[in-house]
C-alpha atoms as a PDB file:
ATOM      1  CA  UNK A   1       1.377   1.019  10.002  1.00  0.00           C
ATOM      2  CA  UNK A   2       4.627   1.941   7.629  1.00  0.00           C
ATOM      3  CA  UNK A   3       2.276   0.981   4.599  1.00  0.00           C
ATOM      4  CA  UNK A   4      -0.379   3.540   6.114  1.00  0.00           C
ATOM      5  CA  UNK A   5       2.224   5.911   6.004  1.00  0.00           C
ATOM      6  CA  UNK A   6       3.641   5.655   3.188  1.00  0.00           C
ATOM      7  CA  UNK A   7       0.498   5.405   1.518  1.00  0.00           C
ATOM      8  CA  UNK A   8      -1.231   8.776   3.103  1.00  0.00           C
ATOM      9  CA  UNK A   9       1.649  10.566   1.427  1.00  0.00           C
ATOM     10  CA  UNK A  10       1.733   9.208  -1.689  1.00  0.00           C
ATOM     11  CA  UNK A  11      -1.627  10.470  -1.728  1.00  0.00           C
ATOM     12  CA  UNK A  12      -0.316  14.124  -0.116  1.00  0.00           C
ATOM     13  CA  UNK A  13       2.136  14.161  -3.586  1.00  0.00           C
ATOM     14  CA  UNK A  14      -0.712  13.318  -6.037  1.00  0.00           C
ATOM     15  CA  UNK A  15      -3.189  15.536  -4.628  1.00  0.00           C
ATOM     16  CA  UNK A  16      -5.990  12.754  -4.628  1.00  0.00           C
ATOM     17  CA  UNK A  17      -7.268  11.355  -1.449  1.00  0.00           C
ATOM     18  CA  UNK A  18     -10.755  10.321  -1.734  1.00  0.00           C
ATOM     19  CA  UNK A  19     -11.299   8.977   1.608  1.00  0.00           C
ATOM     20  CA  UNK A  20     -11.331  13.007   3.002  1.00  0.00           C
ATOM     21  CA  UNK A  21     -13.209  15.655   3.403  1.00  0.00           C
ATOM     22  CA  UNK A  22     -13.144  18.082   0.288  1.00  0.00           C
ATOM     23  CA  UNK A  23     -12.122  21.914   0.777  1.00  0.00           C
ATOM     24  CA  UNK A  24     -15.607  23.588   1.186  1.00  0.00           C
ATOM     25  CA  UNK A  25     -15.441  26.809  -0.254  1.00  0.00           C
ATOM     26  CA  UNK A  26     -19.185  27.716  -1.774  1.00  0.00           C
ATOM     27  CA  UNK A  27     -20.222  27.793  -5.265  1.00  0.00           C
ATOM     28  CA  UNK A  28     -16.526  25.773  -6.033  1.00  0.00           C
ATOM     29  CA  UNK A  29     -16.980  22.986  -7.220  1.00  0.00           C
ATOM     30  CA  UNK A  30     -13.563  20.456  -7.571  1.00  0.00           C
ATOM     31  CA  UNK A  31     -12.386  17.204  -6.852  1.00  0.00           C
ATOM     32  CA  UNK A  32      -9.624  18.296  -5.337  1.00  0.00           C
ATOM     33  CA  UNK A  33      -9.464  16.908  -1.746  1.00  0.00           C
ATOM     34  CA  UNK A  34      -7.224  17.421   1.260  1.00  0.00           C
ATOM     35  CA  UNK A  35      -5.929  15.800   4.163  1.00  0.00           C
ATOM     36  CA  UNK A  36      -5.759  16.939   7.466  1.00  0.00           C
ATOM     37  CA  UNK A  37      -2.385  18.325   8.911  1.00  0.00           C
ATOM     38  CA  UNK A  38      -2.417  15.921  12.152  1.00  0.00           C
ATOM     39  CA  UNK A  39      -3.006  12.848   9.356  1.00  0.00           C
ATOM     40  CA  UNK A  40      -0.467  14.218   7.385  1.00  0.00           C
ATOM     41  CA  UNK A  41       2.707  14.529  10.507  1.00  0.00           C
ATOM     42  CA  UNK A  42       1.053  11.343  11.809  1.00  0.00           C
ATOM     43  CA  UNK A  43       2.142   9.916   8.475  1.00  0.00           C
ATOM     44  CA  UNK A  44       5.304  12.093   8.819  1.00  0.00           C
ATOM     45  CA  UNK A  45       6.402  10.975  12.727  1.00  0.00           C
ATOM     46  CA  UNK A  46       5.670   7.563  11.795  1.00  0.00           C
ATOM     47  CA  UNK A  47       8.434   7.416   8.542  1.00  0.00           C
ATOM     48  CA  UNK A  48      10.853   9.634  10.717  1.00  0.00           C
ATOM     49  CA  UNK A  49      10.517   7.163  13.755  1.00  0.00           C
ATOM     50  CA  UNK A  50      11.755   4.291  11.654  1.00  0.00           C
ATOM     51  CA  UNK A  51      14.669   6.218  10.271  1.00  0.00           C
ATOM     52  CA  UNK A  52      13.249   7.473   6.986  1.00  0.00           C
ATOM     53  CA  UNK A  53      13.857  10.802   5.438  1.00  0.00           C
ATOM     54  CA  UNK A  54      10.647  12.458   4.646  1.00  0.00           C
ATOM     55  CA  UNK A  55      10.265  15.322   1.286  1.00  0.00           C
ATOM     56  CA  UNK A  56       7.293  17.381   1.918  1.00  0.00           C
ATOM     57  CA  UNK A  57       6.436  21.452   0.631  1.00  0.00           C
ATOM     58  CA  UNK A  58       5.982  23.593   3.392  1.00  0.00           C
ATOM     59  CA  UNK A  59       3.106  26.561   3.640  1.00  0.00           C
ATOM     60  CA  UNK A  60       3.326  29.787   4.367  1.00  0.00           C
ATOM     61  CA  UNK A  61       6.116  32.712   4.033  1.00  0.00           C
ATOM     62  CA  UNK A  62       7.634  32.605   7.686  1.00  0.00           C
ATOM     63  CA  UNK A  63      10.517  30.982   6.096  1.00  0.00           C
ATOM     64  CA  UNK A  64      10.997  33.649   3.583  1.00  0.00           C
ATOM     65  CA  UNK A  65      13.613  34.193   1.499  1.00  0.00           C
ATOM     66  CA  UNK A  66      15.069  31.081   1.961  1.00  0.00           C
ATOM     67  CA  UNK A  67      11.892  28.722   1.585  1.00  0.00           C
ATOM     68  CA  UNK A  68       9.393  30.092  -0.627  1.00  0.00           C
ATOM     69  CA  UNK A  69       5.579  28.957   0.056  1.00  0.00           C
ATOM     70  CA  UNK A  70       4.965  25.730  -2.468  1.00  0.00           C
ATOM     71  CA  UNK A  71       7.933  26.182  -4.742  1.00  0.00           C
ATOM     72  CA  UNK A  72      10.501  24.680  -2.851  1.00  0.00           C
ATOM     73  CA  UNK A  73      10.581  21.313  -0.560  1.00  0.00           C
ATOM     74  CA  UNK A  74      12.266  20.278   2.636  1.00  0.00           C
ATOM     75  CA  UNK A  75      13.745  17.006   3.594  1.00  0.00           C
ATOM     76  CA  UNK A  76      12.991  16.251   7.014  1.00  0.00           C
ATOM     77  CA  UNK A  77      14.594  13.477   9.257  1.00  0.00           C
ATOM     78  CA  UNK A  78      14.490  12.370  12.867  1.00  0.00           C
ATOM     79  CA  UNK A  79      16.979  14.058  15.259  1.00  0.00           C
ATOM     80  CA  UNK A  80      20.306  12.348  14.969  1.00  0.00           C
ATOM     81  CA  UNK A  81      22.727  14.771  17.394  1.00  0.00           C
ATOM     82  CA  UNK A  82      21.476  17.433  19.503  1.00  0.00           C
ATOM     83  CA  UNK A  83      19.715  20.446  18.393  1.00  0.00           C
ATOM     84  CA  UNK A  84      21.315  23.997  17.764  1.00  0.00           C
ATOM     85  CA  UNK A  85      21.157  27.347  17.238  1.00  0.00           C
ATOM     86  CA  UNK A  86      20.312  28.278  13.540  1.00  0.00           C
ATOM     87  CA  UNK A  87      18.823  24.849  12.343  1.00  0.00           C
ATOM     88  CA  UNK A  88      15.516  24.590  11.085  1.00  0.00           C
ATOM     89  CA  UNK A  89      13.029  22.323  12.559  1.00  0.00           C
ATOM     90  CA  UNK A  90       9.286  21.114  12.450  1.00  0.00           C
ATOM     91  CA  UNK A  91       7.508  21.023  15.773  1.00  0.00           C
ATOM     92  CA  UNK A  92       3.932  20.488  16.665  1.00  0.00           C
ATOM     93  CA  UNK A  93       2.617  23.306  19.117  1.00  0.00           C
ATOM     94  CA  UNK A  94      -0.948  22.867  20.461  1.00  0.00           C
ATOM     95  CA  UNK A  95      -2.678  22.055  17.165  1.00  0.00           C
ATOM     96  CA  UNK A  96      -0.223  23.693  15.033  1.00  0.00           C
ATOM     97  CA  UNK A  97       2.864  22.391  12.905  1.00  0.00           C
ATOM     98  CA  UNK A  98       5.160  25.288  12.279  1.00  0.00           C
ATOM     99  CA  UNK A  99       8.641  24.838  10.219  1.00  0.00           C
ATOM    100  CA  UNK A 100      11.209  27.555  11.941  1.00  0.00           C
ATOM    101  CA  UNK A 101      14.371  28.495  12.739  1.00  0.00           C
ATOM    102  CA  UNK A 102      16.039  27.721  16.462  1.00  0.00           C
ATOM    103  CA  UNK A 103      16.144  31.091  17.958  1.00  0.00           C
ATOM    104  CA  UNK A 104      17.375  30.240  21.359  1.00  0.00           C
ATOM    105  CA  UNK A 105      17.911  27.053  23.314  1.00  0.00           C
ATOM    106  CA  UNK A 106      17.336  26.806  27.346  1.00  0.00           C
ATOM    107  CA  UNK A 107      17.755  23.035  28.079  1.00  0.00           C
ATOM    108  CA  UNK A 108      14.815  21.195  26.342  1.00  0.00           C
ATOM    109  CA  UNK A 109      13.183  24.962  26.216  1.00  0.00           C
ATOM    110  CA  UNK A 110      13.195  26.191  22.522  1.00  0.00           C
ATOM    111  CA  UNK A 111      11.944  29.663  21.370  1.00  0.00           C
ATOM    112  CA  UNK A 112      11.670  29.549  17.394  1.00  0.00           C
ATOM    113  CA  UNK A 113      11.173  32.455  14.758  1.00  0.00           C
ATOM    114  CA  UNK A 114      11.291  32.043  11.396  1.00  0.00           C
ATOM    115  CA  UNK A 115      13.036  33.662   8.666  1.00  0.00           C
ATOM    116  CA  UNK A 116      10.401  35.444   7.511  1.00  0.00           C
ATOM    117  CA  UNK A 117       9.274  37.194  10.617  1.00  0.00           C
ATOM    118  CA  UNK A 118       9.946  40.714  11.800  1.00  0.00           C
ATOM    119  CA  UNK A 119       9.225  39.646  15.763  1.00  0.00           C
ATOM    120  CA  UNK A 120       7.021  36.791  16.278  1.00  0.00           C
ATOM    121  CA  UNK A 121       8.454  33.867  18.386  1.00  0.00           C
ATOM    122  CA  UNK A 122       7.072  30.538  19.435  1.00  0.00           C
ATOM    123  CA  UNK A 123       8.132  28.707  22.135  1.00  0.00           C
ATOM    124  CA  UNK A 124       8.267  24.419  22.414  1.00  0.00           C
ATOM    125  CA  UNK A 125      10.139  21.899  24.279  1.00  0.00           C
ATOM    126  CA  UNK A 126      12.335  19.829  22.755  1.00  0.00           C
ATOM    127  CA  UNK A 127       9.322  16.561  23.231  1.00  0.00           C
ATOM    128  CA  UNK A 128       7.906  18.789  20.324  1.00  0.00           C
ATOM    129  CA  UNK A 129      10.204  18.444  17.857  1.00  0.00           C
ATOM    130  CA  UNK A 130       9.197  16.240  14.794  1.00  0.00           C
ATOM    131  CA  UNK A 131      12.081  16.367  12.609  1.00  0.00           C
ATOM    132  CA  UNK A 132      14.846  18.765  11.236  1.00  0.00           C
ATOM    133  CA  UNK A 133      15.191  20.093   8.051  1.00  0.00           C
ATOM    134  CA  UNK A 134      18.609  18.157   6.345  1.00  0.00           C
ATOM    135  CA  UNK A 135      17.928  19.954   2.725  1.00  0.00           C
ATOM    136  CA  UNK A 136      16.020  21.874   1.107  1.00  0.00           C
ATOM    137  CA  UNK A 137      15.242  21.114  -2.602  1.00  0.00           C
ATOM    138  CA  UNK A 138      15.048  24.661  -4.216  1.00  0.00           C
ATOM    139  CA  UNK A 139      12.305  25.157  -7.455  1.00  0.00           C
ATOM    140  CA  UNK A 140      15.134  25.140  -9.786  1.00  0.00           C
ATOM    141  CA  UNK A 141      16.367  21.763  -8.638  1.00  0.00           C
ATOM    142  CA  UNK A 142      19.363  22.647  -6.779  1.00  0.00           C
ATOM    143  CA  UNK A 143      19.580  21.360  -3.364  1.00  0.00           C
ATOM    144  CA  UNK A 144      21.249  23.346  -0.696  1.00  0.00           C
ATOM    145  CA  UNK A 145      22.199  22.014   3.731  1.00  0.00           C
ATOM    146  CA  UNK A 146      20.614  24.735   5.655  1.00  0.00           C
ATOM    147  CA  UNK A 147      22.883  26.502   7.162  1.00  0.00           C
ATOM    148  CA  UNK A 148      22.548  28.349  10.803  1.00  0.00           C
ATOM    149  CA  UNK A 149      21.415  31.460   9.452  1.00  0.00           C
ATOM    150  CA  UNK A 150      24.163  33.576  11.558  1.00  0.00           C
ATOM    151  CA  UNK A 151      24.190  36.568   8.862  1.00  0.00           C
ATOM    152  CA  UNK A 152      20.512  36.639   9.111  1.00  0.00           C
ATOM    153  CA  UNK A 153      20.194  36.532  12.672  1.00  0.00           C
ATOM    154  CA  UNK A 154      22.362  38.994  13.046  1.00  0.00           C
ATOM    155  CA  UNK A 155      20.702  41.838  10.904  1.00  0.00           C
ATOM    156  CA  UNK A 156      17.155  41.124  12.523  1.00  0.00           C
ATOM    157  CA  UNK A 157      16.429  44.502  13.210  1.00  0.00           C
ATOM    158  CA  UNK A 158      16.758  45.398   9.473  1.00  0.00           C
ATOM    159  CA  UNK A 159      15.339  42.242   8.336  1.00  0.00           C
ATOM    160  CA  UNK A 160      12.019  44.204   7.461  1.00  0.00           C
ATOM    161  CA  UNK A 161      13.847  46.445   4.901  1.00  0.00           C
ATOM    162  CA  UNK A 162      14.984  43.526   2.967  1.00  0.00           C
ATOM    163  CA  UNK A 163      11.545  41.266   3.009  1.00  0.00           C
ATOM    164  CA  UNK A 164       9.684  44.478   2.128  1.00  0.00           C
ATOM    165  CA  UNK A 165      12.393  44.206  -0.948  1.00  0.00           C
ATOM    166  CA  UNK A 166      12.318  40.705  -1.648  1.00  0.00           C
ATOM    167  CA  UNK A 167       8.631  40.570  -1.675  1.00  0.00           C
ATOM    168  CA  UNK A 168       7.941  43.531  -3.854  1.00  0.00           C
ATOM    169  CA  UNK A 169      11.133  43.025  -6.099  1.00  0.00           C
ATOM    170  CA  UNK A 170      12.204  39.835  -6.752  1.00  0.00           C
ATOM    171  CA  UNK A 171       9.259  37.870  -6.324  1.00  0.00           C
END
């Protein structure tokens, strides 16, 4: 089963995995094929339950400005100590995965919200927690430890003012 693993995301890194579906968008035509998220954290769950550190790049801008959609990468790894405040973690909720930042804890309870986001929460228990994020691997090769995001936890009511900045400005 490691093998399988292993294998399904060495095929995740090189983009190639003709055993799938390909994307159907009309009139395209590629050979660029994709695996399915639940394939892909199966893959994932599997590596972390042995002990292995997983490197995967996360979608989407909910993790904005501190993980930007497909430049940087996250290293992921099974929950050594207990969860906190402030860390960022990957949890499967109903047949989404969704990479965000602990927002409150209430005994396994977890609410979630990412960086990026002005209000929405999610909420999970802690059975849904896949891994947490140990690095992240920024595009120009440096590679920071998340921290708890206190500063930016703390300004959330101005948070919009400085995505609407980031977004337009810098990238």
């Amino acid at each position: 089963m490691r093998k399988f693993a292993e294998w399904i995301l060495r095929m995740m890194r090189h983009v190639v995995q003709p055993f799938l579906k390909k994307p159907a968008s009309p009139g395209v035509v590629s050979d660029k094929r994709t695996i399915g998220d639940d394939n892909y954290f199966m893959a994932v769950r599997m590596l972390l339950d042995e002990g292995k550190e997983v490197l995967f790049t996360p979608k989407g801008d909910s993790m904005l400005p501190f993980i930007k959609n497909g430049r940087d990468s996250v290293v992921l790894a099974s929950l050594s100590r207990p969860l906190e405040v402030g860390d960022i973690i990957l949890v499967k909720i109903g047949p989404k995965y969704i990479m965000h930042r602990i927002f409150a804890l209430d005994g396994d309870r977890i609410t979630l919200m990412g960086d990026g986001n002005i209000k929405g929460k999610e909420h999970c228990t802690l059975k849904d927690v896949i891994g947490i994020v140990t690095e992240i691997h920024k595009e120009s090769g440096k590679v920071v430890k998340p921290g708890k995001g206190r500063f930016w936890r703390a300004i959330r009511p101005l948070r919009l003012f400085f995505l609407v900045f980031y977004k337009r400005v810098i990238l």
